[in-house]
C-alpha atoms as a PDB file:
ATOM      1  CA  UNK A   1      56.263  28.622 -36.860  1.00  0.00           C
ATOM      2  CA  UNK A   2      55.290  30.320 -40.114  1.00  0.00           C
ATOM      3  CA  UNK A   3      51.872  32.463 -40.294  1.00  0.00           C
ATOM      4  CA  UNK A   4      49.990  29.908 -42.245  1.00  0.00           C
ATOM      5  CA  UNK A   5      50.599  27.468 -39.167  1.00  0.00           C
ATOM      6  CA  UNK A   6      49.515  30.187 -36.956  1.00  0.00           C
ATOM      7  CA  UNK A   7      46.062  31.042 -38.977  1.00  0.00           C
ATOM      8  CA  UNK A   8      45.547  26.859 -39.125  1.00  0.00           C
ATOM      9  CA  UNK A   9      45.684  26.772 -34.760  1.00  0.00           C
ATOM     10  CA  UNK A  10      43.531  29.601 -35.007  1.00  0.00           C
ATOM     11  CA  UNK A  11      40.676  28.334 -37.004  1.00  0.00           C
ATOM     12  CA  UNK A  12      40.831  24.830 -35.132  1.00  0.00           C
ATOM     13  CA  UNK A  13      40.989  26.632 -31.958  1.00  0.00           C
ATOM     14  CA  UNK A  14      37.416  29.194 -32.730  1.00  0.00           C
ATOM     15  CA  UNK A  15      35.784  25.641 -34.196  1.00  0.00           C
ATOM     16  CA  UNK A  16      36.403  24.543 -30.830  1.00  0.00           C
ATOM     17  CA  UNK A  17      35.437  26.803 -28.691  1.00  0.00           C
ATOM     18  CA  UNK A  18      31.693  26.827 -30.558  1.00  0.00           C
ATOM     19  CA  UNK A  19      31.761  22.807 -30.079  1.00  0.00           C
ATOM     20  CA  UNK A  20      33.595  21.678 -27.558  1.00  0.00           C
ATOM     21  CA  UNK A  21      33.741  18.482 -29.334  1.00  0.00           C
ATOM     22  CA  UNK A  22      35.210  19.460 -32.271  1.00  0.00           C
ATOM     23  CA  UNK A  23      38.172  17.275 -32.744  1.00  0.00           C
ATOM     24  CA  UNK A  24      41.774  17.500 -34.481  1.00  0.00           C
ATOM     25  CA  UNK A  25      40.451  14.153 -37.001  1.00  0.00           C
ATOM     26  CA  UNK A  26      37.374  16.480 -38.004  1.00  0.00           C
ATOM     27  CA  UNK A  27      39.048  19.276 -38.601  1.00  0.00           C
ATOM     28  CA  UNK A  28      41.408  16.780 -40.732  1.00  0.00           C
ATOM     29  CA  UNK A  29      38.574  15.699 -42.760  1.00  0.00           C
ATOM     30  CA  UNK A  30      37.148  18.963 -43.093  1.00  0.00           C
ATOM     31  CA  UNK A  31      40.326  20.273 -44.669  1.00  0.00           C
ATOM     32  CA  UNK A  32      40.660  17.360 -46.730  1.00  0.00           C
ATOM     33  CA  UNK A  33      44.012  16.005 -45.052  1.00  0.00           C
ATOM     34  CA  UNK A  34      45.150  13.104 -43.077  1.00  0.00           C
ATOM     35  CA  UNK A  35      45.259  13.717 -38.781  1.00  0.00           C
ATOM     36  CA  UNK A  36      49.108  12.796 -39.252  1.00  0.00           C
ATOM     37  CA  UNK A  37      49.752  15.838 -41.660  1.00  0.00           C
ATOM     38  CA  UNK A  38      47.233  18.425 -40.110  1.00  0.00           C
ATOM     39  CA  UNK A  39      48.984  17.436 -36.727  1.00  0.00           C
ATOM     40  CA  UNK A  40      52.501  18.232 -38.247  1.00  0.00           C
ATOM     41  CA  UNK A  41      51.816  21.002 -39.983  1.00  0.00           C
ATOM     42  CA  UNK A  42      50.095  22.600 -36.809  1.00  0.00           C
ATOM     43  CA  UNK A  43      53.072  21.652 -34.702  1.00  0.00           C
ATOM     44  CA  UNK A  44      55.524  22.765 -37.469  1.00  0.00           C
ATOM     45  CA  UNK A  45      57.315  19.801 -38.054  1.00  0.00           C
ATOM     46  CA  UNK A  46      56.103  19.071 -41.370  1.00  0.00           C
ATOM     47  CA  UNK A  47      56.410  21.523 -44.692  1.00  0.00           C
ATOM     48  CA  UNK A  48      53.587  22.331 -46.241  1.00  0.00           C
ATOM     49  CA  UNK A  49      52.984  20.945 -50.048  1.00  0.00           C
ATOM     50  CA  UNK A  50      51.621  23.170 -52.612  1.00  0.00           C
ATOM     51  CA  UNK A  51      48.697  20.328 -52.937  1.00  0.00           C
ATOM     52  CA  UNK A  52      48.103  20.634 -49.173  1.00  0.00           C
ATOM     53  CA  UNK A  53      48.135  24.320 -49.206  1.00  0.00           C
ATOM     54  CA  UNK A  54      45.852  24.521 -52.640  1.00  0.00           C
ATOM     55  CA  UNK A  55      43.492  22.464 -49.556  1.00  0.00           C
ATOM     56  CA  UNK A  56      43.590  24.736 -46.992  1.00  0.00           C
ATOM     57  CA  UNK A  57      43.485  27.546 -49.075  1.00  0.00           C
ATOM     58  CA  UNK A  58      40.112  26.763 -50.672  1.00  0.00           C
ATOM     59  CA  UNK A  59      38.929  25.726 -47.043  1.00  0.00           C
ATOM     60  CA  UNK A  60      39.847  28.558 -45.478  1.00  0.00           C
ATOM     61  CA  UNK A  61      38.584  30.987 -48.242  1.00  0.00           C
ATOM     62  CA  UNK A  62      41.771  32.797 -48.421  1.00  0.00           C
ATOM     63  CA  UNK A  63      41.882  35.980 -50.918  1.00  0.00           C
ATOM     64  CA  UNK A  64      44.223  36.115 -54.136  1.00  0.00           C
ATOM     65  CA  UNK A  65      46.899  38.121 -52.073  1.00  0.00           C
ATOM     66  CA  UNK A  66      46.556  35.811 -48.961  1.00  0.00           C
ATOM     67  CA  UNK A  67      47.292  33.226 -51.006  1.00  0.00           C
ATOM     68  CA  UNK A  68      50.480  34.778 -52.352  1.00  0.00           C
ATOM     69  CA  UNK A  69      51.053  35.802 -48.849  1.00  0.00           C
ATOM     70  CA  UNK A  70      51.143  32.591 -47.065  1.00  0.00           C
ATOM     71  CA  UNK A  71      52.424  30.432 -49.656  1.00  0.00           C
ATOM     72  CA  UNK A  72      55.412  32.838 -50.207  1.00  0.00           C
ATOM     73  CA  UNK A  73      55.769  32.811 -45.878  1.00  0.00           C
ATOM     74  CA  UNK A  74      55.976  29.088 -46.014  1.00  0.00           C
ATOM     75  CA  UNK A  75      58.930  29.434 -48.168  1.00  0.00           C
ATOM     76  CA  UNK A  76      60.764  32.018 -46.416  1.00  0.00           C
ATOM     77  CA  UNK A  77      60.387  34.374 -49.751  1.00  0.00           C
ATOM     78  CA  UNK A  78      58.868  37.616 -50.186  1.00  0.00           C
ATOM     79  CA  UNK A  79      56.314  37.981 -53.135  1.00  0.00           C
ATOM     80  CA  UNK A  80      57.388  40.625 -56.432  1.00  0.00           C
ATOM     81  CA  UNK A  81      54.488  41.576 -57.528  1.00  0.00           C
ATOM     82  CA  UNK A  82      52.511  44.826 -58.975  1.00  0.00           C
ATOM     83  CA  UNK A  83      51.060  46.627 -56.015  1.00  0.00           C
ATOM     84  CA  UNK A  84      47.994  48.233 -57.571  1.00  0.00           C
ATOM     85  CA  UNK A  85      47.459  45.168 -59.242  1.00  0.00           C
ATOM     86  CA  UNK A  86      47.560  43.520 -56.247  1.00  0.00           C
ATOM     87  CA  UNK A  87      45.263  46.009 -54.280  1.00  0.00           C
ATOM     88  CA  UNK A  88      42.558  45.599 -57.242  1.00  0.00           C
ATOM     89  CA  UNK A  89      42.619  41.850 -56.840  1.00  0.00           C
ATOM     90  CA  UNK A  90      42.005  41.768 -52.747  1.00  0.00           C
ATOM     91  CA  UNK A  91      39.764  44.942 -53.144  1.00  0.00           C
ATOM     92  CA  UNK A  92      37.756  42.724 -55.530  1.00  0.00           C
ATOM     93  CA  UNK A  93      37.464  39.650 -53.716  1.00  0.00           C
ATOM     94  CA  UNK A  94      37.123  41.633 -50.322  1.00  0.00           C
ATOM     95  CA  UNK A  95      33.933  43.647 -52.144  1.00  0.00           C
ATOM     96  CA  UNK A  96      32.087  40.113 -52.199  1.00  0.00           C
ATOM     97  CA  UNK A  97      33.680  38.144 -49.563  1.00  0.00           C
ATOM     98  CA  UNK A  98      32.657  40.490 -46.832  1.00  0.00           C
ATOM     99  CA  UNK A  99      28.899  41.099 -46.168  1.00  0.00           C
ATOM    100  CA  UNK A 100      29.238  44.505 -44.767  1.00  0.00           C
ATOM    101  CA  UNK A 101      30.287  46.278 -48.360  1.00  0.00           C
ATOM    102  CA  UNK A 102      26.874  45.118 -49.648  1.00  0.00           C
ATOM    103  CA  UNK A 103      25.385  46.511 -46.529  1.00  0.00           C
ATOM    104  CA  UNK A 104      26.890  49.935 -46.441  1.00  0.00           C
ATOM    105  CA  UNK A 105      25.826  50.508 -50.113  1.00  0.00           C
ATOM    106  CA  UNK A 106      22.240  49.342 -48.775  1.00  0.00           C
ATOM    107  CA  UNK A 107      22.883  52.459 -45.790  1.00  0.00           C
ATOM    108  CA  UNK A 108      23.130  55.341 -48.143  1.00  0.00           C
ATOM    109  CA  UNK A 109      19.723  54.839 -48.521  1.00  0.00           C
ATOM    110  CA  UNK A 110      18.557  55.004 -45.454  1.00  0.00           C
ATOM    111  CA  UNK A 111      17.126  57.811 -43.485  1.00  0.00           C
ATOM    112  CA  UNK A 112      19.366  60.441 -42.310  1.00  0.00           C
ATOM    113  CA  UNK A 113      22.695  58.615 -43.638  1.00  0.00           C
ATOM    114  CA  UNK A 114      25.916  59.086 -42.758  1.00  0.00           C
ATOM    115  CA  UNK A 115      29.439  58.672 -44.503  1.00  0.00           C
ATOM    116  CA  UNK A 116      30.892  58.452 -40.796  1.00  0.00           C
ATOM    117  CA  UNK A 117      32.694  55.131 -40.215  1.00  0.00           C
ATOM    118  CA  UNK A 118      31.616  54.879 -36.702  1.00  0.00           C
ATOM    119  CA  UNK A 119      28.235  56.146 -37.717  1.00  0.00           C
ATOM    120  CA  UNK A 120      28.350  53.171 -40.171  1.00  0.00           C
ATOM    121  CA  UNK A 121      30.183  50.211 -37.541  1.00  0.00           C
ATOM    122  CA  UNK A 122      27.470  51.085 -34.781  1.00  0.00           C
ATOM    123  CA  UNK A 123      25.031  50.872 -37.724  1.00  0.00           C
ATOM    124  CA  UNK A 124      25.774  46.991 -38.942  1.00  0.00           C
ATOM    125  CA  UNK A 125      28.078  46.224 -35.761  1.00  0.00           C
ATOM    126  CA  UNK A 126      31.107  45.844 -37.511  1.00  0.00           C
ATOM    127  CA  UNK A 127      34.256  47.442 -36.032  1.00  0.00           C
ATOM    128  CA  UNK A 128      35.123  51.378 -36.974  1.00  0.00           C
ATOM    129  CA  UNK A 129      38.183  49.887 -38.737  1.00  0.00           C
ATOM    130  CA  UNK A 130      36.326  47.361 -40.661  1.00  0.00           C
ATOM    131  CA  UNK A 131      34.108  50.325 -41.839  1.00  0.00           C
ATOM    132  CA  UNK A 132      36.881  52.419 -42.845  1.00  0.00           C
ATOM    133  CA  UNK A 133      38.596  49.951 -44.728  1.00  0.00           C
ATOM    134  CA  UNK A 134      35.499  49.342 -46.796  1.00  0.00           C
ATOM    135  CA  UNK A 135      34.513  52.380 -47.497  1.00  0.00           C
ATOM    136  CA  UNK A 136      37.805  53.085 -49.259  1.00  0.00           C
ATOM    137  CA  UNK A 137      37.670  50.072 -50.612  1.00  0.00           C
ATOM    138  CA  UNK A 138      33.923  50.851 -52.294  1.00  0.00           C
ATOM    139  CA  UNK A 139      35.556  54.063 -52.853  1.00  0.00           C
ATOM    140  CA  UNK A 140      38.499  52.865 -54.961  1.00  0.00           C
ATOM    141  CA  UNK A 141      36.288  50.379 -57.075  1.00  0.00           C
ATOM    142  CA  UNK A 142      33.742  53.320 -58.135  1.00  0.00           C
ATOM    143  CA  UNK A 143      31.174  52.101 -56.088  1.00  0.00           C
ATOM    144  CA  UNK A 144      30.762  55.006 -53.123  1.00  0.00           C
ATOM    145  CA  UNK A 145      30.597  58.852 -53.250  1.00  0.00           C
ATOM    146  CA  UNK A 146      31.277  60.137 -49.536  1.00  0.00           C
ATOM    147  CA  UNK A 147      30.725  63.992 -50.448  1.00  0.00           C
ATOM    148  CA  UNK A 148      29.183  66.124 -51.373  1.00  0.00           C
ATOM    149  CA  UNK A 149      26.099  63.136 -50.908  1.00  0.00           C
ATOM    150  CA  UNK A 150      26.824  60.191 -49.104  1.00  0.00           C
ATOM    151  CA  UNK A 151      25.390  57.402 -52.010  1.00  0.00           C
ATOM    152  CA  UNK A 152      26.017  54.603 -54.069  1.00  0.00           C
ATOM    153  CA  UNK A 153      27.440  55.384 -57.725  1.00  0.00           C
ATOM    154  CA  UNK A 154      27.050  52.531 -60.691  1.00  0.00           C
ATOM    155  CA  UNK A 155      24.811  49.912 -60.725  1.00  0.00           C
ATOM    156  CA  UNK A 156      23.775  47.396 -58.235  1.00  0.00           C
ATOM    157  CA  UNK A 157      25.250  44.614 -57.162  1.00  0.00           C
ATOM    158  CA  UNK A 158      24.067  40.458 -57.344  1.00  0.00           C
ATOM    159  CA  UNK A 159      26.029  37.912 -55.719  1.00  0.00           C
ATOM    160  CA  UNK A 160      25.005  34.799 -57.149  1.00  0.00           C
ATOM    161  CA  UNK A 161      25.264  31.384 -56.153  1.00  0.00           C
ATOM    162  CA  UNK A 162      25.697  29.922 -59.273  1.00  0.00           C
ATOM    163  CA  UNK A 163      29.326  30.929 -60.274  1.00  0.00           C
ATOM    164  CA  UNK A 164      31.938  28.711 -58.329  1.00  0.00           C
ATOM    165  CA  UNK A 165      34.092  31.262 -56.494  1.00  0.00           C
ATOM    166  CA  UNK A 166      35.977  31.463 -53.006  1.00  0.00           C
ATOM    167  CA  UNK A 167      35.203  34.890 -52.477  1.00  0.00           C
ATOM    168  CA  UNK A 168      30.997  34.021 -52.967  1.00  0.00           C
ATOM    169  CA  UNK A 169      31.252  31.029 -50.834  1.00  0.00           C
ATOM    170  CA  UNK A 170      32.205  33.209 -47.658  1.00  0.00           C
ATOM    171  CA  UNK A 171      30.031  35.950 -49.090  1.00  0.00           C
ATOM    172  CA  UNK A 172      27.339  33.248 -47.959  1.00  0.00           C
ATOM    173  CA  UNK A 173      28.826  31.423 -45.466  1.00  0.00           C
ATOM    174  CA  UNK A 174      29.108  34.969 -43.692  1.00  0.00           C
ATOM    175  CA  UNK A 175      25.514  35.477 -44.469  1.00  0.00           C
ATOM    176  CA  UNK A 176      24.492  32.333 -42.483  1.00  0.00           C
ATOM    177  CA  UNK A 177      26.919  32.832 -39.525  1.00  0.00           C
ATOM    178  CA  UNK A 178      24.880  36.319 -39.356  1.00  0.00           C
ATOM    179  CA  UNK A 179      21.497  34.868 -39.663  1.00  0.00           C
ATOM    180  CA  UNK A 180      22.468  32.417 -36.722  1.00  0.00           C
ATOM    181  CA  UNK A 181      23.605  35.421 -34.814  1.00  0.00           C
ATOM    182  CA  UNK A 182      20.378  37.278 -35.239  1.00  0.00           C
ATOM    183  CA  UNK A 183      18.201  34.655 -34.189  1.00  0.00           C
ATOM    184  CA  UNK A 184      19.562  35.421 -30.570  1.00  0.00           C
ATOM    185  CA  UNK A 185      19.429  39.070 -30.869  1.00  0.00           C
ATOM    186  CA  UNK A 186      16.476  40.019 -32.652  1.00  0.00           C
ATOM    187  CA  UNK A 187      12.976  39.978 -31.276  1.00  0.00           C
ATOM    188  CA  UNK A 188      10.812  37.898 -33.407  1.00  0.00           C
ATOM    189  CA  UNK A 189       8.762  40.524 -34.737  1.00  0.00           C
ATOM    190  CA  UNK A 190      11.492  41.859 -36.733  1.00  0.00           C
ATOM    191  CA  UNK A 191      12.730  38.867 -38.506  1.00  0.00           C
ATOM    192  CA  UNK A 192      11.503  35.589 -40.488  1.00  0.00           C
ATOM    193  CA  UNK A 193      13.444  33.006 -40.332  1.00  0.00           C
ATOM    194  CA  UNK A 194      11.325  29.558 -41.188  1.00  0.00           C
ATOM    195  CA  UNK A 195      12.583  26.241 -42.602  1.00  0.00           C
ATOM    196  CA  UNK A 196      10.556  23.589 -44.955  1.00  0.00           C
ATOM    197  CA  UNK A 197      11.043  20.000 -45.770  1.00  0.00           C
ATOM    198  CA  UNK A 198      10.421  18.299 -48.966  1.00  0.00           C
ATOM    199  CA  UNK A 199      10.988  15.343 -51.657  1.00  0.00           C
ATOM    200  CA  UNK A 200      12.032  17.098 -54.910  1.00  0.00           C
ATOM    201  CA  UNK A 201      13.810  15.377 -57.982  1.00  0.00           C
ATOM    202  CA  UNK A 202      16.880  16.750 -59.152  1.00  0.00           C
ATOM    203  CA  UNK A 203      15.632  17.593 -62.787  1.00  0.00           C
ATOM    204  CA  UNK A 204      13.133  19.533 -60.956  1.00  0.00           C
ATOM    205  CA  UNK A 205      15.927  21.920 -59.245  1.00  0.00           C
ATOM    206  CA  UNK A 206      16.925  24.013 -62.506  1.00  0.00           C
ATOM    207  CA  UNK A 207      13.225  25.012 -62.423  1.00  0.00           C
ATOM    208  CA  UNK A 208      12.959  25.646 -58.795  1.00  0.00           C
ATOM    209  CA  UNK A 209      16.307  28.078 -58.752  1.00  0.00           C
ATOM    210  CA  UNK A 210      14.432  30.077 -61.677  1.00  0.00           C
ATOM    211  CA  UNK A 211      11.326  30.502 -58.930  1.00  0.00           C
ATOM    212  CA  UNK A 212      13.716  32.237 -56.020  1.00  0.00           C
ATOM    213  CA  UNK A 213      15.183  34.322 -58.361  1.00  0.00           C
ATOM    214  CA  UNK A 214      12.295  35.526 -59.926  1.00  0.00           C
ATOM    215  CA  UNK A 215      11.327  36.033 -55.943  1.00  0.00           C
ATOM    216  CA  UNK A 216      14.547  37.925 -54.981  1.00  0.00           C
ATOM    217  CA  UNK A 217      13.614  39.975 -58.272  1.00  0.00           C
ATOM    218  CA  UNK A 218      10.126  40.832 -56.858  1.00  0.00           C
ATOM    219  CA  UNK A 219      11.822  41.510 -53.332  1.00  0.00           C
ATOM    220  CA  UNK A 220      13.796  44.379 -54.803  1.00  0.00           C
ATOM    221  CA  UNK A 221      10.787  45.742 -57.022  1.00  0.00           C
ATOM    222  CA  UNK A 222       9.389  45.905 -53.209  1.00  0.00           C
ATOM    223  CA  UNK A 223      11.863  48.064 -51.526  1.00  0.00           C
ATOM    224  CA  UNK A 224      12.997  50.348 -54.724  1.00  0.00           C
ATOM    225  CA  UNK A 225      11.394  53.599 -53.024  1.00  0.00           C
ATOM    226  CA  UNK A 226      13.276  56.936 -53.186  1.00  0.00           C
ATOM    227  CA  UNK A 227      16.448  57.700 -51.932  1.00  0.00           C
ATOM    228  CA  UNK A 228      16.768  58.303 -48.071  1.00  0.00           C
ATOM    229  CA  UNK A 229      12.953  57.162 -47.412  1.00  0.00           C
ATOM    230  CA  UNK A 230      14.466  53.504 -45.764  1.00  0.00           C
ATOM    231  CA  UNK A 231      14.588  53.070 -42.224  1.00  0.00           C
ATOM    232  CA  UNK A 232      16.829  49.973 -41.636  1.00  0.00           C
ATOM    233  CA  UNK A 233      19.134  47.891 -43.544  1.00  0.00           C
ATOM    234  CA  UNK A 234      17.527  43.973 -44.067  1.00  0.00           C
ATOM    235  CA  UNK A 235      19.286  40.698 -45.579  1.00  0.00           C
ATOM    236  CA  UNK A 236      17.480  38.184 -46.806  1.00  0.00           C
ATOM    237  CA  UNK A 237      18.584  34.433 -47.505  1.00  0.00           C
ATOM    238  CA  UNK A 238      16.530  31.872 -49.386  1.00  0.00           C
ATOM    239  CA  UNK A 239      18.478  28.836 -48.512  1.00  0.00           C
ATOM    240  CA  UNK A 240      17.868  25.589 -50.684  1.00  0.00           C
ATOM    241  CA  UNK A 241      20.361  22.842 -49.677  1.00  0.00           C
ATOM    242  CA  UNK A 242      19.882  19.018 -50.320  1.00  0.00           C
ATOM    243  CA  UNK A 243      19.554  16.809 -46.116  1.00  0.00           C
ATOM    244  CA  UNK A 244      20.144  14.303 -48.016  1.00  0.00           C
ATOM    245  CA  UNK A 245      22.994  12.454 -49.416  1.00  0.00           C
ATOM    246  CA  UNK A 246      23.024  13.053 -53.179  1.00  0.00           C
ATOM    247  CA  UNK A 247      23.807   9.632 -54.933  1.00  0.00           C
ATOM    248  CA  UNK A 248      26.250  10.208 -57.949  1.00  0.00           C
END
């Protein structure tokens, strides 16, 4: 059993276990594959394609060196490949797939700051390993200065929705998997979280994109204070997303 098999159990195995009803044919259709071949693969009777794995990589949001990883596993091969090339690549997509590098830019900011990684994981409840690893990882792209200040160094960062990338789709799916999280955890007088409904033709969208940025825009005029005058770190998401079905 190869590790790609092992990471495919895995994620059809933590789908289950938040829906109980959550079966092998919707993972299947989720991945874009037949139950037969999904079934197969899992079970390791069946070698994976490079179409099929082009499938699961996009589904499963894997990084440049993941994919070179797995694909390379499934073949019984080892990749030959530049290593700092290869550590600029995942330290790239890593900087916008994960939320928490964002955040801990956001943290030098705040109050009484500290460039100590458990400091930092109790902060955003992330795991003292996850906060190490990014903070090199901001570290080696130019982004973080640990000493003598604890701050961020270049300019700000915008993930946008409108470029079609891997690494931004689980930048936001993270982002929604967090807001979920917080609904349970946070009282509701520190959070806003509200949902509209409404009939809107598509020519209209273009216009109505322009109106949240120009919001998100105003959002950061809001909080630009000094240095070290913040008290907590805050994400917003202004979520627009069709209910219904779109009709080519």
């Amino acid at each position: 059993m190869n590790e790609l098999t092992v990471l495919l159990k895995t994620e059809f195995e933590s789908r289950r276990k938040k829906n109980s009803q959550f079966s092998l044919r919707a993972f299947s259709r989720w991945l874009g594959l037949s139950p037969a071949q999904v079934s197969q693969i899992m079970s390791g009777k069946r070698t994976i394609t490079t179409k099929s794995f082009a499938k699961i990589s996009d589904k499963l949001s894997l990084s440049p060196f993941e994919q070179k990883k797995y694909m390379y596993a499934t073949k019984g091969k080892q990749p030959s490949q530049d290593q700092q090339k290869k550590k600029l690549a995942e330290d790239q997509f890593r900087l916008i797939a994960d939320w928490y590098h964002m955040a801990i830019l956001s943290l030098t900011r705040v109050k009484e700051a500290k460039s100590d990684s458990r400091w930092i994981a109790q902060q955003l409840g992330i795991t003292v390993q996850q906060a190490n690893e990014a903070m090199s990882r901001l570290v080696r792209l130019g982004c973080l200065q640990l000493k003598p200040e604890f701050k961020q160094i270049g300019e700000p960062f915008e993930v946008t929705s409108d470029i079609p990338s891997t690494a931004i789709r689980k930048y936001h799916q993270q982002c929604l998997q967090l807001a979920s999280e917080k609904i349970e955890q946070v009282s509701l007088e520190k959070r806003q979280i509200q949902s509209l409904n409404f009939p809107m033709s598509l020519k209209t969208l273009p216009k109505f994109k322009i109106l949240i940025d120009t919001f998100l825009d105003d959002a950061l005029t809001l909080t630009e204070k000094s240095d070290k005058q913040q008290e907590e770190v805050f994400q917003l998401n202004v979520q627009l997303i069709p209910v219904t079905q779109i009709h080519k």
